[in-house]
N, C-alpha and C. Protein backbone atom coordinates (compact mmCIF):
# COMPACT_ATOMS: atom_id res chain seq x y z
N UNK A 1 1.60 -33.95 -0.18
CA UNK A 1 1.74 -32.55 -0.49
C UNK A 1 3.19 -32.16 -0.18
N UNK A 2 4.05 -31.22 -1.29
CA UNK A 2 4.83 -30.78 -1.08
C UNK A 2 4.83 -29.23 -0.98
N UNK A 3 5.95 -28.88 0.23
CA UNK A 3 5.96 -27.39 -0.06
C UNK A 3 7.36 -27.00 -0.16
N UNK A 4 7.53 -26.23 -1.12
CA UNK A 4 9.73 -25.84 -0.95
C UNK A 4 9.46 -24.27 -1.33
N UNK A 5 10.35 -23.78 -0.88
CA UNK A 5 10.76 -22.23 -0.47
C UNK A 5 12.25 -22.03 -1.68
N UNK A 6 11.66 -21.05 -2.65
CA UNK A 6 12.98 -20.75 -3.17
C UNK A 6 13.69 -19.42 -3.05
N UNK A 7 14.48 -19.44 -3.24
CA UNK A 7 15.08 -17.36 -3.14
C UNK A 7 14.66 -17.04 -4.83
N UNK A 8 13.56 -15.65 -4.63
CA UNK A 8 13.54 -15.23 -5.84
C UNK A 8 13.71 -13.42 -5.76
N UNK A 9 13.87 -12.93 -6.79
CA UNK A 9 15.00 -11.02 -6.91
C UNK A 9 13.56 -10.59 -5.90
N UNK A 10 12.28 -11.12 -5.87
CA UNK A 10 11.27 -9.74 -4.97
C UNK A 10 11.07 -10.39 -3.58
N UNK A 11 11.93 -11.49 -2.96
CA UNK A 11 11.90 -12.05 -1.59
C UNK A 11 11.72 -13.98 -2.17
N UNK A 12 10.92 -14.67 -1.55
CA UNK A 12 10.62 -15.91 -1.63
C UNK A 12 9.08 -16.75 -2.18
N UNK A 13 9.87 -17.38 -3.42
CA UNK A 13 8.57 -18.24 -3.69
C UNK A 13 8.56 -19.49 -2.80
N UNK A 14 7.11 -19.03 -2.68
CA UNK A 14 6.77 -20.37 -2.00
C UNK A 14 5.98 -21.60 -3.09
N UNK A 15 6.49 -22.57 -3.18
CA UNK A 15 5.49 -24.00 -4.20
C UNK A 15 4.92 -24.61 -3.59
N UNK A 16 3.94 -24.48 -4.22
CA UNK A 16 2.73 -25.84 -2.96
C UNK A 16 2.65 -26.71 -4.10
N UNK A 17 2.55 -28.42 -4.15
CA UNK A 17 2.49 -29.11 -4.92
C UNK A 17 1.42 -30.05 -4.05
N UNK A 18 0.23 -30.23 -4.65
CA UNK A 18 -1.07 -30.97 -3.94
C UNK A 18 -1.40 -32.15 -5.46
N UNK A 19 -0.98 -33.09 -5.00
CA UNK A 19 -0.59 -34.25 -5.57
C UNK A 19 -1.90 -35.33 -5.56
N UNK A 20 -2.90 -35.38 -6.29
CA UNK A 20 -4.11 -35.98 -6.37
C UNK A 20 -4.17 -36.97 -7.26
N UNK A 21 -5.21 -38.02 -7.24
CA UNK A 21 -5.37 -39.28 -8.17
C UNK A 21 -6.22 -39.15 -9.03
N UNK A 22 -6.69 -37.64 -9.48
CA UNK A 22 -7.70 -37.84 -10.78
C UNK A 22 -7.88 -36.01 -10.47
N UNK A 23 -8.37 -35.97 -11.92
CA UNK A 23 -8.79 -34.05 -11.98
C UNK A 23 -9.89 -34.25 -11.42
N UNK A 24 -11.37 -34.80 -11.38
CA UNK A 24 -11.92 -34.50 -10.53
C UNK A 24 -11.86 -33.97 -9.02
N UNK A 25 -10.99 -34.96 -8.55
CA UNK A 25 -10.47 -35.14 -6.84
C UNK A 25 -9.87 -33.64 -6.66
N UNK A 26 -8.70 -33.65 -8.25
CA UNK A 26 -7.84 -32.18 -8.21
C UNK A 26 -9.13 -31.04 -7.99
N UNK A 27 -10.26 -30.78 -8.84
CA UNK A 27 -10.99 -29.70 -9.01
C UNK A 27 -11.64 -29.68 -7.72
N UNK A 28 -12.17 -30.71 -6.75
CA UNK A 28 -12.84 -30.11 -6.03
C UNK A 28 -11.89 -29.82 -4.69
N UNK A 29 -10.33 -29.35 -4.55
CA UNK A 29 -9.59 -28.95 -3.76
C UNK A 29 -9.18 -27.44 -4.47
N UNK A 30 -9.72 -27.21 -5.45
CA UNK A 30 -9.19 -26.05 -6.05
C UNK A 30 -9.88 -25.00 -5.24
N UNK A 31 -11.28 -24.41 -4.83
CA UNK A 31 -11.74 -23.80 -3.65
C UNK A 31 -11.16 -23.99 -2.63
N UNK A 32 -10.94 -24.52 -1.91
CA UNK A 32 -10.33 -24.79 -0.63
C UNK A 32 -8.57 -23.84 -0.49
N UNK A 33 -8.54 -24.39 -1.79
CA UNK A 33 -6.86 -23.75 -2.00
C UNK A 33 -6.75 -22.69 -2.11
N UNK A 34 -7.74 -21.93 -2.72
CA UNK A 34 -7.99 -20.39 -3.06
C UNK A 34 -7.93 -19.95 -1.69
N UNK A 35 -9.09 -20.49 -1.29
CA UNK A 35 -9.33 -20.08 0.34
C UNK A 35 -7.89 -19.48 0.74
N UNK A 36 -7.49 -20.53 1.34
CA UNK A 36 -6.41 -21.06 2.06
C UNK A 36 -5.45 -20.01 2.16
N UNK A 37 -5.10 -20.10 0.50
CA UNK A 37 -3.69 -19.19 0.23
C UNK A 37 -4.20 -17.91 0.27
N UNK A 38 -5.74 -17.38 0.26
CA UNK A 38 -5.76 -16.01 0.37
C UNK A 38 -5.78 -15.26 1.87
N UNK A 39 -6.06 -16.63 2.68
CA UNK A 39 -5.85 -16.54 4.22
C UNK A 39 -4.59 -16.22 4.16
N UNK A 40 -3.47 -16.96 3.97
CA UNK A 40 -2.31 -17.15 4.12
C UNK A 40 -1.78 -15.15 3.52
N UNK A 41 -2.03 -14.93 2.31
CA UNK A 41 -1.87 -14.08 2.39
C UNK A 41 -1.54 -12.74 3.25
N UNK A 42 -3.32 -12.85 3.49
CA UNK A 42 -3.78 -11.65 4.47
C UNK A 42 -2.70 -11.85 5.50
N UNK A 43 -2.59 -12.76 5.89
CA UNK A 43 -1.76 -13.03 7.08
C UNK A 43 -0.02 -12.25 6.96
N UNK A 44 -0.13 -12.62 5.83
CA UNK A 44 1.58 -11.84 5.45
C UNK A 44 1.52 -10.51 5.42
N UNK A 45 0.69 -9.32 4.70
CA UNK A 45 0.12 -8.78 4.55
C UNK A 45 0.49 -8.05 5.51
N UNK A 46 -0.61 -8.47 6.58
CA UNK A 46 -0.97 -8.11 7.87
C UNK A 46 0.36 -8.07 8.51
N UNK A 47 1.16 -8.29 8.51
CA UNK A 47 2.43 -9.29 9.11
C UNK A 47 3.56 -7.47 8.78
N UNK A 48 3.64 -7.11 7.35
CA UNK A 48 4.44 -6.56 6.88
C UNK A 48 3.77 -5.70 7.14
N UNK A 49 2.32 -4.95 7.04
CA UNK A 49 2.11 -3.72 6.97
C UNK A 49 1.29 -3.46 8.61
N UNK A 50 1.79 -4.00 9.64
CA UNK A 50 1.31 -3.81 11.00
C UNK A 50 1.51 -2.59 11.61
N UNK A 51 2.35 -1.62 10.92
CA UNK A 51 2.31 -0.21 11.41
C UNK A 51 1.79 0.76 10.47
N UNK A 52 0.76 0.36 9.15
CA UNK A 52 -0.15 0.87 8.35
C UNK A 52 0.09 2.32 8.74
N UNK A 53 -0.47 2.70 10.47
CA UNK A 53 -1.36 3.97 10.51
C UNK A 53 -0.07 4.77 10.66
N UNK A 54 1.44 4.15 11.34
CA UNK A 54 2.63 4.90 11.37
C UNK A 54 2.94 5.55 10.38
N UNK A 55 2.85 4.35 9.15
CA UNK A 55 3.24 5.10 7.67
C UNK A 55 2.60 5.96 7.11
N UNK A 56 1.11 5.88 7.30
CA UNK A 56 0.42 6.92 6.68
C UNK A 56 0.91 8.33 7.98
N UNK A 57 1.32 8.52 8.78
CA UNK A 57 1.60 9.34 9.48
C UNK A 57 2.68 10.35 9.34
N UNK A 58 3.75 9.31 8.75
CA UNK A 58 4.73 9.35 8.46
C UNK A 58 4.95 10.41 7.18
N UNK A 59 3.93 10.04 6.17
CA UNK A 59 3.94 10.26 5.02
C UNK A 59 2.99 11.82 5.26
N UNK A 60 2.25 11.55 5.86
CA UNK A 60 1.32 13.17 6.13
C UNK A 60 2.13 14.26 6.66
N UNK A 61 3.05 13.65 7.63
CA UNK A 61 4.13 14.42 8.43
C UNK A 61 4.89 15.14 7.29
N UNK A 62 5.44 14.15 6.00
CA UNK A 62 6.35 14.77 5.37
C UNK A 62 5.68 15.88 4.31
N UNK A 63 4.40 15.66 4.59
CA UNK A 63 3.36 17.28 3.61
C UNK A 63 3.73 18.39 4.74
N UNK A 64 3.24 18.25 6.24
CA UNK A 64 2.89 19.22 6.76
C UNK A 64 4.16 19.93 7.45
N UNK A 65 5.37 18.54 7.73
CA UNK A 65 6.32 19.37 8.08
C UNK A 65 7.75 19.30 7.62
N UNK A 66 7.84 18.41 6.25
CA UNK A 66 8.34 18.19 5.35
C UNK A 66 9.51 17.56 6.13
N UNK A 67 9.15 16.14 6.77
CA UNK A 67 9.53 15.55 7.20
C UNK A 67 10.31 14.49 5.63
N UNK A 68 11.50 13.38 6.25
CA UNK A 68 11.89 12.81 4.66
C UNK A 68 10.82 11.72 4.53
N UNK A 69 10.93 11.74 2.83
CA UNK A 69 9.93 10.42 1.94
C UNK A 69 10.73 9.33 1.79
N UNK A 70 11.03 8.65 3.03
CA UNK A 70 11.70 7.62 3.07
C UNK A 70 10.69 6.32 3.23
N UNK A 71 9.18 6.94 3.55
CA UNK A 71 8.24 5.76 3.70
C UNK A 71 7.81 5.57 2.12
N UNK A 72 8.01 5.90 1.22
CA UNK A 72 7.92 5.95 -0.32
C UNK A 72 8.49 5.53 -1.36
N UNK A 73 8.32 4.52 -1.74
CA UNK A 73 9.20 3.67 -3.13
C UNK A 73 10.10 5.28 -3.77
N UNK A 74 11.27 4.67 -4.34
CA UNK A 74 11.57 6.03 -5.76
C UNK A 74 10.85 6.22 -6.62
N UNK A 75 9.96 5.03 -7.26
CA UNK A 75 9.50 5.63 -8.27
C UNK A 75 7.80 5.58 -7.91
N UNK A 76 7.57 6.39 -6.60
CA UNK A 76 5.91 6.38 -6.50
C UNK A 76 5.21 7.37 -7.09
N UNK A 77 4.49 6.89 -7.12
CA UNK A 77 3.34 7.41 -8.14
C UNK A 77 2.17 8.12 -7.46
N UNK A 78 2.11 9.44 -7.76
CA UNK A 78 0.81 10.25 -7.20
C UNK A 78 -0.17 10.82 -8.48
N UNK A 79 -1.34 10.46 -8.03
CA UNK A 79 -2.51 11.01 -8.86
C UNK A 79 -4.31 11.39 -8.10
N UNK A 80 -4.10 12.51 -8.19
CA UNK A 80 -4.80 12.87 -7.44
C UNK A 80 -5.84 14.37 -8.44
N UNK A 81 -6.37 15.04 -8.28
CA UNK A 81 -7.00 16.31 -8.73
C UNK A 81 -6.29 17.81 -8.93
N UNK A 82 -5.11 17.23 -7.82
CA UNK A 82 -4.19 18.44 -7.95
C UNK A 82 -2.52 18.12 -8.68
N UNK A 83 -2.44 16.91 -9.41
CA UNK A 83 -1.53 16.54 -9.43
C UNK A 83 -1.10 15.06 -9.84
N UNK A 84 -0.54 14.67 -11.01
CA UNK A 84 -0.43 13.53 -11.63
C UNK A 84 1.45 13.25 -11.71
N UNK A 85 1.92 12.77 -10.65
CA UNK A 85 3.58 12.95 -10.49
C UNK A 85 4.26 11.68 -10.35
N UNK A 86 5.75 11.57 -10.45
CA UNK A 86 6.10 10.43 -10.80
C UNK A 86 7.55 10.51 -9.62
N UNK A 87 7.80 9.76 -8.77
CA UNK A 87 8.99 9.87 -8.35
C UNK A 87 9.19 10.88 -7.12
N UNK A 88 9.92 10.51 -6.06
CA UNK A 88 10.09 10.96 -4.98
C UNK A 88 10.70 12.12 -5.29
N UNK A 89 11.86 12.26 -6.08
CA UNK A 89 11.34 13.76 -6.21
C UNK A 89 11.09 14.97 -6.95
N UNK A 90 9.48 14.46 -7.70
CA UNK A 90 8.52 15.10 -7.73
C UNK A 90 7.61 15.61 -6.92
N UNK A 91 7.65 14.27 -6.07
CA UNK A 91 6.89 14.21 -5.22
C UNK A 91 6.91 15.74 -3.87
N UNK A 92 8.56 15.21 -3.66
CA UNK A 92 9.24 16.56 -3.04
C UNK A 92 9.05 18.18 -3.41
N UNK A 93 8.83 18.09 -4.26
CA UNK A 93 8.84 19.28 -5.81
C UNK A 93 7.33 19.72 -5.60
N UNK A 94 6.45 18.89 -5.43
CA UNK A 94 5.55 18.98 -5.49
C UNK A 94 4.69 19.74 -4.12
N UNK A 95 5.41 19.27 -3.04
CA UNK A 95 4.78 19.02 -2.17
C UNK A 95 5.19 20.55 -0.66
N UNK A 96 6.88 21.09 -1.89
CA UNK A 96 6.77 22.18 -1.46
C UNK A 96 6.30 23.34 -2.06
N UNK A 97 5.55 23.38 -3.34
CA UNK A 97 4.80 24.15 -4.01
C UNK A 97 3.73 24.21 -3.32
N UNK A 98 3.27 23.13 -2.59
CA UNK A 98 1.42 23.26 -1.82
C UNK A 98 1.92 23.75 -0.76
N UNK A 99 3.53 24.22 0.22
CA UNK A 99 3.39 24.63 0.96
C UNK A 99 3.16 25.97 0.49
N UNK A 100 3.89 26.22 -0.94
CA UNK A 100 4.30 27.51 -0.88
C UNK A 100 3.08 28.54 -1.25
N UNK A 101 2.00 27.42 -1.92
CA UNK A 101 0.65 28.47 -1.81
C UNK A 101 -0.24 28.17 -0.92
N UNK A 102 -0.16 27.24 -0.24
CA UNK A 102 -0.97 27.18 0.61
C UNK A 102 -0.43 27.19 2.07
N UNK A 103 0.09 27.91 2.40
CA UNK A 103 0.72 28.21 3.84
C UNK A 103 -0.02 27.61 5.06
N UNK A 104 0.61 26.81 5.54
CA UNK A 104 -0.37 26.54 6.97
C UNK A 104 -0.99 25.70 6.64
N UNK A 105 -1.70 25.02 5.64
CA UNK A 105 -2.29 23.98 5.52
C UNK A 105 -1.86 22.30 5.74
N UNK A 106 -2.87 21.71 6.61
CA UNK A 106 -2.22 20.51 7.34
C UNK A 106 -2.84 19.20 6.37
N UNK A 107 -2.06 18.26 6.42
CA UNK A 107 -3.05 16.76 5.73
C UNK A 107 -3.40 16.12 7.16
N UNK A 108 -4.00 15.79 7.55
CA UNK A 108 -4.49 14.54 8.58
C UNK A 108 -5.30 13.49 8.38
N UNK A 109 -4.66 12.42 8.86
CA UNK A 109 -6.12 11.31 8.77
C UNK A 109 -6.78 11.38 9.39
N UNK A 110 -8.04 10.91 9.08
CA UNK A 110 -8.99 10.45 9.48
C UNK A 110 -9.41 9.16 9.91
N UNK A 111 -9.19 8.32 11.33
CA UNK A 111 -9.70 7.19 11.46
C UNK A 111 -8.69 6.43 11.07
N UNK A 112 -8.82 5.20 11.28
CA UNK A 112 -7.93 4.28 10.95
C UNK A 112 -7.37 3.66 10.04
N UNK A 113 -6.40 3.06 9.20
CA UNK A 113 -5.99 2.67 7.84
C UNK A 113 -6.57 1.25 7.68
N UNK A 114 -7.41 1.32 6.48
CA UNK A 114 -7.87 0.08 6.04
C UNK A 114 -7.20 -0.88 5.16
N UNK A 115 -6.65 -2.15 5.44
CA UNK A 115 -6.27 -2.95 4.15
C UNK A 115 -6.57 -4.43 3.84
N UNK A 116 -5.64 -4.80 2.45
CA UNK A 116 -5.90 -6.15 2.45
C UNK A 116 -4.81 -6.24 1.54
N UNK A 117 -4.09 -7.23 1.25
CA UNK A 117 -2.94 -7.56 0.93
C UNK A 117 -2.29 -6.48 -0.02
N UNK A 118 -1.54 -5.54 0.39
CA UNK A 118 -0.99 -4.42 -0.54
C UNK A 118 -1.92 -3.70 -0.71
N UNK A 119 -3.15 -3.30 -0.73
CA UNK A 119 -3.96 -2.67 -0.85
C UNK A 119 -4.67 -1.33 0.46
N UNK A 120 -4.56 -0.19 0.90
CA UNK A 120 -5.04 0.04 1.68
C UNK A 120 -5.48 2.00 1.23
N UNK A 121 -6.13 2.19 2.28
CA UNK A 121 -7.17 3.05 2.00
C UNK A 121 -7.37 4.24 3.21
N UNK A 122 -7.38 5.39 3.31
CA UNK A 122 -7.35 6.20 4.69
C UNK A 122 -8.03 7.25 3.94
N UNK A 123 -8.77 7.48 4.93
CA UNK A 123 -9.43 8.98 5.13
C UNK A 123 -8.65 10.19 5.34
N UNK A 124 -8.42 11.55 4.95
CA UNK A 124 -8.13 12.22 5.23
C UNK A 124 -8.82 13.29 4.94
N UNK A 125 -8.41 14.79 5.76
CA UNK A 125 -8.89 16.16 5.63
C UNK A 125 -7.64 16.91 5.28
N UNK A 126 -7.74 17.87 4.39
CA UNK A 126 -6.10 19.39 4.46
C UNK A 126 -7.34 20.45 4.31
N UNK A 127 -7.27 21.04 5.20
CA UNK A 127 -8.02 22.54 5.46
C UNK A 127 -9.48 21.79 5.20
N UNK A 128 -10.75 22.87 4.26
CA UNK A 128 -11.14 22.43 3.71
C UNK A 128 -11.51 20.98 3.44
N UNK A 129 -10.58 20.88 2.56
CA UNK A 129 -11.01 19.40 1.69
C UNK A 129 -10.90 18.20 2.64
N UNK A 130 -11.90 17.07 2.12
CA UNK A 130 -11.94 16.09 2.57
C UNK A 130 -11.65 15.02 1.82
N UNK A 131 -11.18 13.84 1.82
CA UNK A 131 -11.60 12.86 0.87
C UNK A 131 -10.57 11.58 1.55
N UNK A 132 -10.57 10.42 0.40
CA UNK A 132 -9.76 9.64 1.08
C UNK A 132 -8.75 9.06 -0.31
N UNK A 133 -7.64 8.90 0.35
CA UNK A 133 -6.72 8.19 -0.24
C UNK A 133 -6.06 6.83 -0.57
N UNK A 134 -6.13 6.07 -1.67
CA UNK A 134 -5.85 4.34 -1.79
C UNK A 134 -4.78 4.26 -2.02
N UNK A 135 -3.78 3.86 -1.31
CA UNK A 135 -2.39 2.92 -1.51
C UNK A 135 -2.31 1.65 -2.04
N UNK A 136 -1.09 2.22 -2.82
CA UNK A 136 -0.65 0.48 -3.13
C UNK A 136 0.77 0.20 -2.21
N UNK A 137 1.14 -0.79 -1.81
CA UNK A 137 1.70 -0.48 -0.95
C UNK A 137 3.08 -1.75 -1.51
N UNK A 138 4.05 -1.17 -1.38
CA UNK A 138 5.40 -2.24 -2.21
C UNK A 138 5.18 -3.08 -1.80
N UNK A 139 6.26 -4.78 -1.59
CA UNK A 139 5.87 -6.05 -0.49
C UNK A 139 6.70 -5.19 0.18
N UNK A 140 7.75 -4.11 0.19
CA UNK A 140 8.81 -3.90 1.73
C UNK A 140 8.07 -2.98 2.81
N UNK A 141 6.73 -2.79 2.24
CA UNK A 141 5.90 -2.43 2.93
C UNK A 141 6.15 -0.53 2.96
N UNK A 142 6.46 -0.24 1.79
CA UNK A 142 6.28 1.26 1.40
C UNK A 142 5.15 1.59 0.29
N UNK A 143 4.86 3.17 0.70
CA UNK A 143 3.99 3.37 -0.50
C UNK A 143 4.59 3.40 -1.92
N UNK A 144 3.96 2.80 -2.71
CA UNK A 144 4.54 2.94 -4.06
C UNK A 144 3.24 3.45 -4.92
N UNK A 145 2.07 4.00 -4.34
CA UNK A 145 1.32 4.52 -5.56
C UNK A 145 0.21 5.24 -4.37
N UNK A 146 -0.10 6.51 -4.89
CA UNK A 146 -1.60 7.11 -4.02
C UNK A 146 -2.26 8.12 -5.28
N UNK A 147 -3.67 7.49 -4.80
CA UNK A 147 -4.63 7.98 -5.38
C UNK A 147 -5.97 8.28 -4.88
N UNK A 148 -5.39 9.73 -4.92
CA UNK A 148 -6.23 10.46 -3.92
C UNK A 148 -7.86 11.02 -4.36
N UNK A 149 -8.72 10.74 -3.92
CA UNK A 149 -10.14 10.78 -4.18
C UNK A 149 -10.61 12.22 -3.34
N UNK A 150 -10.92 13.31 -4.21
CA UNK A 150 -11.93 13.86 -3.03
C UNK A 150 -13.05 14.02 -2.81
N UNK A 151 -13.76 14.81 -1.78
CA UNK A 151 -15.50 14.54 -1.57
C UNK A 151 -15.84 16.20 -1.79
């Protein structure tokens, strides 16, 4: 088995080369490999997004006290019930219009941030409303997409 590391424009490919004496032998390592690399994943994952609940904090902070969207790709993407927007700042644009009619109203999470490789998920409340919100999350470990669900 070989493994080599190359430099590629979104960080590093990694090649695994698993070098077998027949496709049978090959097919029944093909499970194992799935496995493996989706472990391996999580693990990176986990690795880059270990302050999950900071960022989502971060990012609630910049609704309630219009803190900067520096935890946010440029071109993220919001879609939600109140709002289908493109770009930080829209996002900005956006986000002081909900102060400006809705005065006083806070976002908070709820509970802890759930994920799995780029993928993660938080509960939240603003006044009223409840519901929860799914991130996609860049590899530099910013939000680059929310889509907000409510209950």
């Amino acid at each position: 088995m070989t493994v080599t590391f190359e430099d590629h424009p979104e960080g590093t490919r990694v090649r695994l080369v698993h070098e077998l004496k027949d496709a049978a032998t090959r097919d029944m390592h093909v499970p194992g490999w799935r496995f493996q690399l989706s472990v391996f994943a999580v693990a990176v994952a986990n690795e880059i997004n270990r302050e999950l609940d900071s960022l989502v904090d971060r990012y609630f902070a910049a609704w309630n006290d219009g803190a900067a969207l520096d935890m946010v790709t440029d071109d993220v993407e919001i879609c939600d019930q109140w709002a289908s927007i493109r770009g930080r700042e829209e996002l900005a644009a956006h986000i002081a219009a909900a102060k400006m009619h809705m005065p006083g109203i806070r976002l908070e999470r709820i509970g802890s941030t759930s994920h799995c490789q780029g993928t993660a998920i938080v509960d939240f409340e603003m006044g009223p409303a409840k519901g929860t919100n799914v991130l996609t999350l860049s590899p530099e470990g910013k939000i680059a997409r929310v889509v907000g669900l409510a209950r």
